[in-house]
C-alpha atoms as a PDB file:
ATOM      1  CA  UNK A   1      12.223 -25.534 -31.452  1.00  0.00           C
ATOM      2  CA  UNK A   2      11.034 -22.213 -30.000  1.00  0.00           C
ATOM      3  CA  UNK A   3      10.573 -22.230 -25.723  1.00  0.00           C
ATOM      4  CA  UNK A   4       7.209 -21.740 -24.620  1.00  0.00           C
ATOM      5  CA  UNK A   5       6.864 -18.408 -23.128  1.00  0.00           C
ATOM      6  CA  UNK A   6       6.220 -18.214 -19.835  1.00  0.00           C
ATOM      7  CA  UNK A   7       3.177 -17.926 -17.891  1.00  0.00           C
ATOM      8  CA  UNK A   8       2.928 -13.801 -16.449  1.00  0.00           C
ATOM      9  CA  UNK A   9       0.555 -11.404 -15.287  1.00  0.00           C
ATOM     10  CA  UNK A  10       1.074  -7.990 -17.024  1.00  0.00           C
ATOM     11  CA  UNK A  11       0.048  -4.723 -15.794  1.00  0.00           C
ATOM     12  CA  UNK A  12      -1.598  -3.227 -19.125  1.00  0.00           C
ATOM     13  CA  UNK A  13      -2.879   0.438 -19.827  1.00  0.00           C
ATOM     14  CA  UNK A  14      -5.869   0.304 -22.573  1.00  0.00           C
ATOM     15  CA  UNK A  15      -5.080   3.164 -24.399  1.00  0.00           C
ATOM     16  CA  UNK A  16      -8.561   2.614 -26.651  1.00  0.00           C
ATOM     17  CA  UNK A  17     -12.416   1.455 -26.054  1.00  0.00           C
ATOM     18  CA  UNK A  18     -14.000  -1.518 -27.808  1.00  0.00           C
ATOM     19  CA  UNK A  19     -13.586  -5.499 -27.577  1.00  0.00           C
ATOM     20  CA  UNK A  20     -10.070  -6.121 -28.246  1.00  0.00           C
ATOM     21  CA  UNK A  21      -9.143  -3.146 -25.857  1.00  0.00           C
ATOM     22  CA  UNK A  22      -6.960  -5.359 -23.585  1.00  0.00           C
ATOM     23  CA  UNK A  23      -5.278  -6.914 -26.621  1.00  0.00           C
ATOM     24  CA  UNK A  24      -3.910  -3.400 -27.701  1.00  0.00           C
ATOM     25  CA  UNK A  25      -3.096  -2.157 -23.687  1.00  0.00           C
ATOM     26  CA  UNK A  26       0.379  -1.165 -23.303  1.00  0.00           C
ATOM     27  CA  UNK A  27       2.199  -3.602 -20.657  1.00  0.00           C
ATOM     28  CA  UNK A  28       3.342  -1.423 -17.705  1.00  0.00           C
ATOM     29  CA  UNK A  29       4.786  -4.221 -15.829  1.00  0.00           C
ATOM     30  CA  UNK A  30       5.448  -8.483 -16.187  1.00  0.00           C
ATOM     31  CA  UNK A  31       5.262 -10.208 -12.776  1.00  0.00           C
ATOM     32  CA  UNK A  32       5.390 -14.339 -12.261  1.00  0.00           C
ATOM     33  CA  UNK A  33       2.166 -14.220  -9.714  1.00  0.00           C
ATOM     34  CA  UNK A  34      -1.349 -12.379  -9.737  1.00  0.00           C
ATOM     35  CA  UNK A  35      -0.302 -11.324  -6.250  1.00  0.00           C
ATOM     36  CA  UNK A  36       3.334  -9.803  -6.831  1.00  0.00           C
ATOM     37  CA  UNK A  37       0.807  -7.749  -9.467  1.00  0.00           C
ATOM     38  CA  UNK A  38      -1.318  -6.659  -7.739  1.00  0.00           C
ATOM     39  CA  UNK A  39       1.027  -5.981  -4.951  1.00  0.00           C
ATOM     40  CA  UNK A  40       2.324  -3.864  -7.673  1.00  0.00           C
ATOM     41  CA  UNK A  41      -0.176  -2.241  -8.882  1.00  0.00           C
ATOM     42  CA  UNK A  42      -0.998  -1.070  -5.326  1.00  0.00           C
ATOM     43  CA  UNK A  43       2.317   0.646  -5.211  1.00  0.00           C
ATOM     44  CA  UNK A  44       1.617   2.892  -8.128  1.00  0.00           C
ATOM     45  CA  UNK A  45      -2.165   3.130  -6.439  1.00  0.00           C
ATOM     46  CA  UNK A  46       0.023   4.662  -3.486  1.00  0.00           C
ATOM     47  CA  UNK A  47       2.266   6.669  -5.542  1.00  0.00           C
ATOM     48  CA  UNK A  48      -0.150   8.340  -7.042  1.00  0.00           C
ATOM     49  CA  UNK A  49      -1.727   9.344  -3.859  1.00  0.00           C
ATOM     50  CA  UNK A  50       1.135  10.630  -2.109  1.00  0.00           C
ATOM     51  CA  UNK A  51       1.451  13.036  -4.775  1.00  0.00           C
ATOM     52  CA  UNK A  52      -2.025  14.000  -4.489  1.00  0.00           C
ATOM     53  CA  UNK A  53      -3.502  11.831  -7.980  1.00  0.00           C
ATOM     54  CA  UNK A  54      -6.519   9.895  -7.264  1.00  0.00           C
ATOM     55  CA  UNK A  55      -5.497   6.537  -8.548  1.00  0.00           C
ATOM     56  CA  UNK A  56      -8.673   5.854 -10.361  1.00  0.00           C
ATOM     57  CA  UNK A  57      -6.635   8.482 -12.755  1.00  0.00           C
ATOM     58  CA  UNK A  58      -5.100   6.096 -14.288  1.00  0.00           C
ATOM     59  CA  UNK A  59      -6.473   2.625 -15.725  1.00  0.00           C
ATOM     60  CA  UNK A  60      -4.303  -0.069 -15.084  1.00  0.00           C
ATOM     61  CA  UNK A  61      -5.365  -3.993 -15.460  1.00  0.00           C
ATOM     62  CA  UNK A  62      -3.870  -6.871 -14.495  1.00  0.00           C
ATOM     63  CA  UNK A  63      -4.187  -9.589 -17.473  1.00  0.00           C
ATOM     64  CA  UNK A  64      -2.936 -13.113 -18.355  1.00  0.00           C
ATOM     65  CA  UNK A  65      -0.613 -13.721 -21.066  1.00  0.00           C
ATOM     66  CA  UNK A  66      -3.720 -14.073 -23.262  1.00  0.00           C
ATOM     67  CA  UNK A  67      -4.700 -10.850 -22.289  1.00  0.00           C
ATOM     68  CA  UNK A  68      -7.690 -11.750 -20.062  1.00  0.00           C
ATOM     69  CA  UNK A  69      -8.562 -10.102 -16.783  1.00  0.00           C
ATOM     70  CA  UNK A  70      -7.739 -10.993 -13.737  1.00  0.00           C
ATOM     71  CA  UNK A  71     -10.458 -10.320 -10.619  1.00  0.00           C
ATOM     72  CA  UNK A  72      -8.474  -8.439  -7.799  1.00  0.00           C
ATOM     73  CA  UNK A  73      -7.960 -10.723  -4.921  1.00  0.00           C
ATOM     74  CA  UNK A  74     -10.756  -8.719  -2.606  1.00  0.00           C
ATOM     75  CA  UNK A  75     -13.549  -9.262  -5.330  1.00  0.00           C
ATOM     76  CA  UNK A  76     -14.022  -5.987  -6.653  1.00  0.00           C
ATOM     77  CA  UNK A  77     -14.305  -5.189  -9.990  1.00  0.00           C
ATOM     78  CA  UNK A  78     -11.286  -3.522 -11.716  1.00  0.00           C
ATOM     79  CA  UNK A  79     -11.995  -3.404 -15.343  1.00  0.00           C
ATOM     80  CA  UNK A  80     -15.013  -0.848 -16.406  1.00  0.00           C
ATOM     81  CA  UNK A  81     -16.987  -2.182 -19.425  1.00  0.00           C
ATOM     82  CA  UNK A  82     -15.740  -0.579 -22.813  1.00  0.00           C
END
């Protein structure tokens, strides 16, 4: 009997427009909580910064296993409409 993967939050980059667009993302990063990914994904946010790259650059999601988004913890909207 196969084990039931287990529940993660992925850091995806869509790498095409339409629907399915999160389905196809490539995963960046696997983390057990939302907030270990976003705390992650502010780390490349800062990265990217310090070497003078506006993070908006660079279109990184946070998604369920099932590939759905996940709303930032302050509210704001991270994933632009296809």
């Amino acid at each position: 009997m196969k084990k039931p993967e287990p529940f993660l939050f992925h850091i995806v980059q869509p790498y095409a427009d339409g629907e399915r667009r999160l389905e196809h993302a490539t995963v960046v990063s696997s983390h057990r909580t939302a907030a270990d990914a976003f705390a992650e994904l502010a780390r490349i946010g800062a990265v990217l910064e310090h070497y003078r790259h506006p993070a908006e650059t660079l279109e990184l999601i946070v998604v369920t296993n099932d590939r759905q988004p996940v709303p930032p913890p302050d509210g704001s909207r991270h994933d632009p409409p296809a």
